[in-house]
Every structure is written in C-alpha cells, then in structure tokens.
C-alpha atoms as a PDB file:
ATOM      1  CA  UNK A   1      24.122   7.720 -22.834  1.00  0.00           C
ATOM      2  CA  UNK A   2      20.583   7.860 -21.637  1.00  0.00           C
ATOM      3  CA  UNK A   3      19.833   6.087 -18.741  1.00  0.00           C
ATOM      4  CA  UNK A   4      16.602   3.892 -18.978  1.00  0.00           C
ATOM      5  CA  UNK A   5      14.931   6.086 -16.119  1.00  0.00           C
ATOM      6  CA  UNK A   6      15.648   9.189 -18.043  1.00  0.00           C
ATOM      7  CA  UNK A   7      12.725   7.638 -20.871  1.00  0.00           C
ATOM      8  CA  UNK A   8      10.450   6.173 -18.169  1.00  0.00           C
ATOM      9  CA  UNK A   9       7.458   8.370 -17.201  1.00  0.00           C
ATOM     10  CA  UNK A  10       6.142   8.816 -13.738  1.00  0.00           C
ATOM     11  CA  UNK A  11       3.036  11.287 -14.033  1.00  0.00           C
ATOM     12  CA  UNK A  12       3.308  13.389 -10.648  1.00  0.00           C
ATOM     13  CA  UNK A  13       0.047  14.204  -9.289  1.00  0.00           C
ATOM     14  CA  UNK A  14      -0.914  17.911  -8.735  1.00  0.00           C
ATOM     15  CA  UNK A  15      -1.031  17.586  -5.028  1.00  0.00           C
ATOM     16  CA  UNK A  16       2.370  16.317  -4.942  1.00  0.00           C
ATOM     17  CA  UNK A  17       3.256  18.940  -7.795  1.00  0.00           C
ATOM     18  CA  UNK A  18       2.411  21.213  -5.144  1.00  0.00           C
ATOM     19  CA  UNK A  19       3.998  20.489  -2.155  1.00  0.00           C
ATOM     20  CA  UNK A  20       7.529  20.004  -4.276  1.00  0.00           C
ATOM     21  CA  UNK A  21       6.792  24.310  -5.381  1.00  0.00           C
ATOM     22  CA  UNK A  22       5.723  24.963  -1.893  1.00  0.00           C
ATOM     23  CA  UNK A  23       9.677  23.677  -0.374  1.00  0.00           C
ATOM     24  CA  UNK A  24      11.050  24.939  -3.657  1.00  0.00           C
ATOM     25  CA  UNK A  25      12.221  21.935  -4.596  1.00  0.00           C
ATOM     26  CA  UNK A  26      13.046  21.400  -8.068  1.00  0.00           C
ATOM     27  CA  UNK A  27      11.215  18.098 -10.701  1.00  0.00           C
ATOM     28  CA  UNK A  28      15.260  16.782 -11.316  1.00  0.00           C
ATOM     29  CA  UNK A  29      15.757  13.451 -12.459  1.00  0.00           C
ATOM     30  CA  UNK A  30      16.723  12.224  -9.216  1.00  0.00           C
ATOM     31  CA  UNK A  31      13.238  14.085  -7.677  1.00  0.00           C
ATOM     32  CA  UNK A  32      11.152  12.536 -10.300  1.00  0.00           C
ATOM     33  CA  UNK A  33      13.204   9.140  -9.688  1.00  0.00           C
ATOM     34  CA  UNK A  34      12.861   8.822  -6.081  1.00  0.00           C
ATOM     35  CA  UNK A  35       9.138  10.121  -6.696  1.00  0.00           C
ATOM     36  CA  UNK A  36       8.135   7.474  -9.083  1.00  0.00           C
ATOM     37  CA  UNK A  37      10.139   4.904  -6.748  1.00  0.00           C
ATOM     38  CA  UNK A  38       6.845   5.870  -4.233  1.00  0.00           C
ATOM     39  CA  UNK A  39       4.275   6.426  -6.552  1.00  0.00           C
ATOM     40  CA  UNK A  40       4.638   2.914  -8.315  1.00  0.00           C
ATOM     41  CA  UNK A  41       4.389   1.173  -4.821  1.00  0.00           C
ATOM     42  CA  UNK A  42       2.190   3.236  -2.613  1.00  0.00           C
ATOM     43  CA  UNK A  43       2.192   0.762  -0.117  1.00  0.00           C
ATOM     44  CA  UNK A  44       6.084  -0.012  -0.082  1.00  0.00           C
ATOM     45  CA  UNK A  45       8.429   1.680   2.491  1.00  0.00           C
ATOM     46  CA  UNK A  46      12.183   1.596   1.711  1.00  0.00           C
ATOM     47  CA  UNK A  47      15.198   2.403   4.060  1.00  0.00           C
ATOM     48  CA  UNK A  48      17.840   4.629   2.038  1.00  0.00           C
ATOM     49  CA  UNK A  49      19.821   1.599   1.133  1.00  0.00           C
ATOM     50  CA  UNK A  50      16.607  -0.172  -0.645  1.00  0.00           C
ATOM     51  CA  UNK A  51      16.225   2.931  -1.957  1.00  0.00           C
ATOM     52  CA  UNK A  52      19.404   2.954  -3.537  1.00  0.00           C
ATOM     53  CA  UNK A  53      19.485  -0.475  -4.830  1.00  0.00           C
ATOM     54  CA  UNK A  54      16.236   0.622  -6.489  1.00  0.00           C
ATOM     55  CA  UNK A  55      17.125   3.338  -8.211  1.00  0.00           C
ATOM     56  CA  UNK A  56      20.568   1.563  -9.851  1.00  0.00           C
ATOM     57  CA  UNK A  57      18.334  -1.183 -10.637  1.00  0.00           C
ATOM     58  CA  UNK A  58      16.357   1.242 -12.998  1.00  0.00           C
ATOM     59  CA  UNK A  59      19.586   2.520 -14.763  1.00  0.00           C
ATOM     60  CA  UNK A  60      19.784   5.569 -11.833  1.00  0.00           C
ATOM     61  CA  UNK A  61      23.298   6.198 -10.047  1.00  0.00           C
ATOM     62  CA  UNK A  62      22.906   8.370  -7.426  1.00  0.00           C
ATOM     63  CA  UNK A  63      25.217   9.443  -4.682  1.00  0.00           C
ATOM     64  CA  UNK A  64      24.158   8.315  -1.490  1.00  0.00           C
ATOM     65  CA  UNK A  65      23.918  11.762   0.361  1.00  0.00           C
ATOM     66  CA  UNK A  66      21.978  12.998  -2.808  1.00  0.00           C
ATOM     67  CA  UNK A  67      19.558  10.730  -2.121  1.00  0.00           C
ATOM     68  CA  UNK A  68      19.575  10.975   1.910  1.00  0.00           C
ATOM     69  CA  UNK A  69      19.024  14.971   1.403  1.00  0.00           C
ATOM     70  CA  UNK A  70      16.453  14.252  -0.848  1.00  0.00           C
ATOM     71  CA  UNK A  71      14.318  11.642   1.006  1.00  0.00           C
ATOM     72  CA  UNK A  72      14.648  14.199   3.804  1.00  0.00           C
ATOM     73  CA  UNK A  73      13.599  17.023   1.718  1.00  0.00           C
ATOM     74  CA  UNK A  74      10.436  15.115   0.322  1.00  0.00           C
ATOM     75  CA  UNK A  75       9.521  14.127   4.197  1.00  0.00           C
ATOM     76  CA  UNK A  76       9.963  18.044   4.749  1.00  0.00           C
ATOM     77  CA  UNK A  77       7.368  19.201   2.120  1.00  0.00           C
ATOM     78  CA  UNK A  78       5.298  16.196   3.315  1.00  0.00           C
ATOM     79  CA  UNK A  79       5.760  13.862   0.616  1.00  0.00           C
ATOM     80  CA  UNK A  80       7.167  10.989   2.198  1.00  0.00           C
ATOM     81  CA  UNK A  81       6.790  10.065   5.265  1.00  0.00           C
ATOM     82  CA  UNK A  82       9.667   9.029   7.613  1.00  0.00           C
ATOM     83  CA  UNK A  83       9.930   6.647  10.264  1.00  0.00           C
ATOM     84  CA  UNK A  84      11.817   4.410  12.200  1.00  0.00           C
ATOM     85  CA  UNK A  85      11.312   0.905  12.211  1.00  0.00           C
ATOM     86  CA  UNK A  86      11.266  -2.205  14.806  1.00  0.00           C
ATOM     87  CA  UNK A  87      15.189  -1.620  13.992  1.00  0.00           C
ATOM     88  CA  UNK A  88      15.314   1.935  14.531  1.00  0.00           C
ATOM     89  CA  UNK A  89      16.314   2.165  10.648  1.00  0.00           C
ATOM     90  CA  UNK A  90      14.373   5.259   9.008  1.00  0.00           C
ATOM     91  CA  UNK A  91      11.442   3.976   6.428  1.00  0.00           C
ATOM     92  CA  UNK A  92      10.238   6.483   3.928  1.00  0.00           C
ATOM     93  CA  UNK A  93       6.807   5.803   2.700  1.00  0.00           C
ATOM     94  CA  UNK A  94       4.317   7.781   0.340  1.00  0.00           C
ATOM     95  CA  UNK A  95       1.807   9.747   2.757  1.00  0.00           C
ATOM     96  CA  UNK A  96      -1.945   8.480   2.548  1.00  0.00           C
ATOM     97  CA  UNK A  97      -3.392  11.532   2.686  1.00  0.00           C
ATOM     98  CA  UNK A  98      -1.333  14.212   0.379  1.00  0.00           C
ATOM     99  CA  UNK A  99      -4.162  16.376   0.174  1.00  0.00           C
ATOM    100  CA  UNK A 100      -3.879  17.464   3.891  1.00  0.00           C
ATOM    101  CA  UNK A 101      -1.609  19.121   6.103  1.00  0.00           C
ATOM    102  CA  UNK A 102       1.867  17.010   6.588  1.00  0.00           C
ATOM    103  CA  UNK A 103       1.390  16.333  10.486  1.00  0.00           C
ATOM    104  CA  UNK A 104      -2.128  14.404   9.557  1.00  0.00           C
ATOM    105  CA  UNK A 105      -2.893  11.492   7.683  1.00  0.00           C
ATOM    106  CA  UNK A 106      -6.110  10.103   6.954  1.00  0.00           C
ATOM    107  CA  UNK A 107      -6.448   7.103   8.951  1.00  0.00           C
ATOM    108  CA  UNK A 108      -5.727   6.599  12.395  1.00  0.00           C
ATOM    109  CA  UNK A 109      -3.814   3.642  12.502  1.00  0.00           C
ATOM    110  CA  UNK A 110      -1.196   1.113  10.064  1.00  0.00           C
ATOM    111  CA  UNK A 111       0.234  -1.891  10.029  1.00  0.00           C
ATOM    112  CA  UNK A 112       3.532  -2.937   9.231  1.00  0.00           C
ATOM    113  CA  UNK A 113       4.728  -6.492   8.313  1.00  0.00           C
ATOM    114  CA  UNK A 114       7.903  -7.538   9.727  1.00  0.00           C
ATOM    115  CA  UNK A 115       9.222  -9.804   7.143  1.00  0.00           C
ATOM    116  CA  UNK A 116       8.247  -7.513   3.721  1.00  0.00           C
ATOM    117  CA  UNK A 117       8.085  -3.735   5.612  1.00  0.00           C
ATOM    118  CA  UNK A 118       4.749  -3.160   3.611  1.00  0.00           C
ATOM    119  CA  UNK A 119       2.499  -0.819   5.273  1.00  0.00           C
ATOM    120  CA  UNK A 120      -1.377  -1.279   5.120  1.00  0.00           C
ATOM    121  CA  UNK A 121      -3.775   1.552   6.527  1.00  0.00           C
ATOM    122  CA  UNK A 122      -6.388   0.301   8.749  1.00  0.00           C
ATOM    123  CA  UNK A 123      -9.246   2.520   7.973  1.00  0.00           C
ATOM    124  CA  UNK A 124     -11.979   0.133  10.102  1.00  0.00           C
ATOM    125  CA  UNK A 125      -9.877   1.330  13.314  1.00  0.00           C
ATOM    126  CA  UNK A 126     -11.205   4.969  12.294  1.00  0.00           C
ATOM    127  CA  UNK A 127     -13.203   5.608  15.426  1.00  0.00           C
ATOM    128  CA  UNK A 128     -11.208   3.291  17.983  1.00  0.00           C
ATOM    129  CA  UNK A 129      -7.704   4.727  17.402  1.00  0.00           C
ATOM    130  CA  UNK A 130      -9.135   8.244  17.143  1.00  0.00           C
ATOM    131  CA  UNK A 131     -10.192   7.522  20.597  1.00  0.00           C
ATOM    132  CA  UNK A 132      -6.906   6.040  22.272  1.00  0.00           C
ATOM    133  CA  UNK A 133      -4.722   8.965  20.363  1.00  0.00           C
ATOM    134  CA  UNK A 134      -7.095  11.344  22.242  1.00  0.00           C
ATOM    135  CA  UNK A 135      -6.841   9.841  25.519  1.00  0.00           C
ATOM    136  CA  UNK A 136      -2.776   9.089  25.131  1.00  0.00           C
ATOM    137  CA  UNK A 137      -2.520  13.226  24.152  1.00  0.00           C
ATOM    138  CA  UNK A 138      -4.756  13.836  27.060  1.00  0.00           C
ATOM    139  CA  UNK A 139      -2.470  11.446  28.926  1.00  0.00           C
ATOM    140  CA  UNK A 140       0.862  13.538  27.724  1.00  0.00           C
ATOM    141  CA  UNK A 141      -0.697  17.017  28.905  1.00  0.00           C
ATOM    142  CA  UNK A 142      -1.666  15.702  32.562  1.00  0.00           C
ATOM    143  CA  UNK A 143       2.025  14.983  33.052  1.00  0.00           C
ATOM    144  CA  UNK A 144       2.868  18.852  31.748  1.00  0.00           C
ATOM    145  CA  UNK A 145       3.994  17.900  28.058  1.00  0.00           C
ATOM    146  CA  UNK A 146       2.484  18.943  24.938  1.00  0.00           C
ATOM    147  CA  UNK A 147       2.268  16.093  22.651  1.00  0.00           C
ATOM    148  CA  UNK A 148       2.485  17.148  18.942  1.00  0.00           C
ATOM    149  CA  UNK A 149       1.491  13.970  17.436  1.00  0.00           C
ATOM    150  CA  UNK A 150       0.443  10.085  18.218  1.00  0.00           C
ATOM    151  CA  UNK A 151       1.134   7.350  15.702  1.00  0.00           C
ATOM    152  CA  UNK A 152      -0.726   3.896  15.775  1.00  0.00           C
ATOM    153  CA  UNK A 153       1.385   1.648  14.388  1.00  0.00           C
ATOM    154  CA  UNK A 154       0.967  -2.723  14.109  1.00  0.00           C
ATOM    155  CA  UNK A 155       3.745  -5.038  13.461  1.00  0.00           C
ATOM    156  CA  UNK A 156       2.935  -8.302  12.417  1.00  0.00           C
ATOM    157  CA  UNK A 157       3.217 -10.348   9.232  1.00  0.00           C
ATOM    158  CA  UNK A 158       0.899  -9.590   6.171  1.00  0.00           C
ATOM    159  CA  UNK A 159      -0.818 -12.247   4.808  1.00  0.00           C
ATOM    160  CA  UNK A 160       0.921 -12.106   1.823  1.00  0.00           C
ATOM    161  CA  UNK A 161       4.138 -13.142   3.876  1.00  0.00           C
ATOM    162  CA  UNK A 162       2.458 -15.631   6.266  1.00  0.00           C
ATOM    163  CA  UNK A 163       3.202 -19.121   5.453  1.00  0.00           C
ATOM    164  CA  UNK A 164      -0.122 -20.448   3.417  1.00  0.00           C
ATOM    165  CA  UNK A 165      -1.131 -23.105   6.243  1.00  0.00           C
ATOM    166  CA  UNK A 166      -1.102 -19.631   9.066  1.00  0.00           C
ATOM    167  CA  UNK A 167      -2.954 -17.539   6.387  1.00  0.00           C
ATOM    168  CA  UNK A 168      -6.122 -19.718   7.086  1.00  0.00           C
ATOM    169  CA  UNK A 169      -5.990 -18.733  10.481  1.00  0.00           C
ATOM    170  CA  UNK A 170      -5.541 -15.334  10.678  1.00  0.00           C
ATOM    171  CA  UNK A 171      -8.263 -14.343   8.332  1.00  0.00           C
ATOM    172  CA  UNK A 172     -11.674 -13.688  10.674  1.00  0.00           C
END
C-alpha cells in the first residue's frame, strides 16, 4: 500500500540536488521525506523526535536510527544545519544560504524563540555581528586557539508566540 508521502511532491532545488551528489547520497523516499519536511518550513527547526512524529504524521514510518544517520548525513553535505539548543537537544534546520560553502551562512546572526524553536535570520545585524564575530575570533587566537567558526545566536520569544498584550511592546 502506498503511503500518502510516496504521492506527495517536494521539488528539490538544484543547489540542494547538488550537495546530496556531492556526499553521494542517494533521492530515497526517506531523503526526499526528511527533505521536504525542511523545504515546506524553511524557518522550522525540529529535534529528531519532532522529526519523527512528522514524518508518521505524513503516512512515513521510519526507523529512528534511519532517520538520525540521515539528518546527520544532510548536516554533512551542508543541507541542514545542526545545533544544540538552550537544552542541549540537537535542532536541524534548512541552511539560509545553500548556495555557499557549508561552514558560512549568509547572515551573521538568528534568533530563536523559546516557546515555538522557530529560527528568524537577522539580516539588519549584517555589519554589527560581522564585527563582534571578528573581534571574538581575534579574541580566540590571542589566547593561542584557532577558532573555526562563531555563531550569533538570540533566544527570546517570537512575536508570533508572545502573548498579544506583550506583542505591542516589543515591536519598535
């Protein structure tokens, strides 16, 4: 029996296309249902277990280590990207910037709401958080290490998840 997923159509874009050839990984059902899990919801980041409960709830039953592997494998080819949150509980989230090299992403800073684990990019920190990345590397080296990246990262609660009489008050 067909599962619903199996007739649903994700189109993967050629950048993404790419990177999957480039790690030799395979367009399986489970690749192009974990990829359309991402794709749909650019801005969503899911722990394995959401991710799981995601994927059954679109007619998908994968085994759990399947899945872990292959969230790990699409962070590999810089795909996803994966990090821990406020829980120390990996997130995978769609990269901004697929076009570029997997360490880099195109803005300098994100924000993460506590309550919904949505991640916004900030892109008017641009010059700012370029700045304080470059001093905190420079920071790193004086003390002998060799920093290979620096990630700006906000936690807070997204408007969308503040209560409507604090949304008045946090807008500028």
């Amino acid at each position: 029996m067909p599962t619903r997923l199996a007739r649903e159509s994700t189109a993967v874009p050629p950048e993404v296309q790419s990177r999957l050839e480039g790690a030799g990984l395979r367009r399986t059902l489970a690749t192009r249902a974990v990829l359309g899990l991402f794709l749909t919801r650019p801005q969503q980041s899911l722990t394995h277990a959401q991710a799981q409960v995601a994927l059954t709830a679109r007619g998908l039953d994968l085994n759990r280590v399947t899945l872990y592997r292959l969230l790990d494998r699409l962070a590999s080819c810089g795909v996803l990207r994966r990090e821990a949150d406020a829980q120390r509980v990996w997130r995978f989230s769609l990269r901004s910037n697929l076009d570029g090299p997997a360490e880099t992403d195109r803005t300098a800073a994100r924000f993460e709401c506590d309550a919904c684990h949505q991640r916004f990019d900030l892109p008017d920190a641009g010059e700012p958080a370029r700045a304080l990345k470059k001093g905190l590397s420079q920071a790193v080296a004086r003390t002998g290490h060799q920093a290979t990246r620096v990630e700006l990262l906000v936690r807070g609660t997204c408007a969308a998840c503040l209560p409507p009489r604090q949304r008045s008050r946090a807008t500028p």
